[in-house]
Protein backbone atom coordinates (compact mmCIF):
# COMPACT_ATOMS: atom_id res chain seq x y z
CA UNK A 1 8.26 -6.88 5.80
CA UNK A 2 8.78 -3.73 7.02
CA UNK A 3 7.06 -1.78 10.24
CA UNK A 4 4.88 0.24 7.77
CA UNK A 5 4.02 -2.98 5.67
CA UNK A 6 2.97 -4.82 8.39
CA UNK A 7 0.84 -1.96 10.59
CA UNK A 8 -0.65 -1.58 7.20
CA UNK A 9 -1.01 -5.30 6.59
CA UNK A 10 -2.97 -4.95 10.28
CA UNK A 11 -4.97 -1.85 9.57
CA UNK A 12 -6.44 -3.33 6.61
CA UNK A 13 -7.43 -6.92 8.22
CA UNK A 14 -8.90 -4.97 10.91
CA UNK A 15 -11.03 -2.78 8.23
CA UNK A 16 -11.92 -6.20 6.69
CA UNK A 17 -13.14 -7.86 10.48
CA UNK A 18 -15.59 -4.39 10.87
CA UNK A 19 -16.89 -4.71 7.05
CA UNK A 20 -18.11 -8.63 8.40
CA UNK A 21 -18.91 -7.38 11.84
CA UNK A 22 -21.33 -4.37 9.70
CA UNK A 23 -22.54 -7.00 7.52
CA UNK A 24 -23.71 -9.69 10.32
CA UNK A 25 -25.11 -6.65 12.34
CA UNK A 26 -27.14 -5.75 8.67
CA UNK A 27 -28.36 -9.17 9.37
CA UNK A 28 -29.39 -9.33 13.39
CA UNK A 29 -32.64 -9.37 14.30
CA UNK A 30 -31.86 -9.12 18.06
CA UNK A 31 -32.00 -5.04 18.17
CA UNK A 32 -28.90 -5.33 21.20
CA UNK A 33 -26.62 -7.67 19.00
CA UNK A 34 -27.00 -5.25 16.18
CA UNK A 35 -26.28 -2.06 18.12
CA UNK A 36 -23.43 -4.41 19.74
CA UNK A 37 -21.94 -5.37 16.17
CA UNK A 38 -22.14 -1.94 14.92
CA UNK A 39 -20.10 -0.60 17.99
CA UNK A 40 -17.29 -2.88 17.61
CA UNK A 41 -17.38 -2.58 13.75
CA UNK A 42 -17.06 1.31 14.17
CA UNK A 43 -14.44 1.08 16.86
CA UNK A 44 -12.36 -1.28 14.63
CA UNK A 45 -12.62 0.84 11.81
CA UNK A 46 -11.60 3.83 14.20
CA UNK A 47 -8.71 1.91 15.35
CA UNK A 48 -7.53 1.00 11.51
CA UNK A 49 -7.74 4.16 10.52
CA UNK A 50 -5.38 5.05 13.57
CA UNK A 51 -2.96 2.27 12.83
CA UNK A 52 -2.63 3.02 9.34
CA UNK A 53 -1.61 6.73 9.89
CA UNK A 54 1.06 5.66 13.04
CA UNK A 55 -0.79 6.91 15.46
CA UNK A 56 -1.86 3.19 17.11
CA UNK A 57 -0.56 3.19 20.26
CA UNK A 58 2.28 4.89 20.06
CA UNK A 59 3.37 7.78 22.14
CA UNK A 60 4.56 10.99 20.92
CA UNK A 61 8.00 12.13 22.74
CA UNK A 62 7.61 16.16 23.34
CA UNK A 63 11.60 16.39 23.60
């Protein structure tokens, strides 16, 4: 697999781990674990998005 195939590969199990993390915060009752589930499914999602366009924690050489 190739560097692309597998940051994708990562990118999209991360967008699958915030669609359960959205869903189980959906279900929460406890007003904290909701707003903590929804956090961590946004920042996932944020970070998926980031991975899938290269940008994931890699730094950009000026020269």
């Amino acid at each position: 697999m190739t560097v692309a195939g597998e940051s994708g590969g990562r990118a999209q199990q991360m967008r699958a781990k915030a669609q359960e993390m959205k869903e189980a915060a959906e279900r929460a009752t406890d007003p904290e674990a909701r707003k903590r589930l929804t956090d961590r499914a946004r920042r996932l999602q944020e970070e998926s998005k980031q991975q899938e366009s290269g940008v994931g924690g890699q730094s950009i050489d000026p020269m």
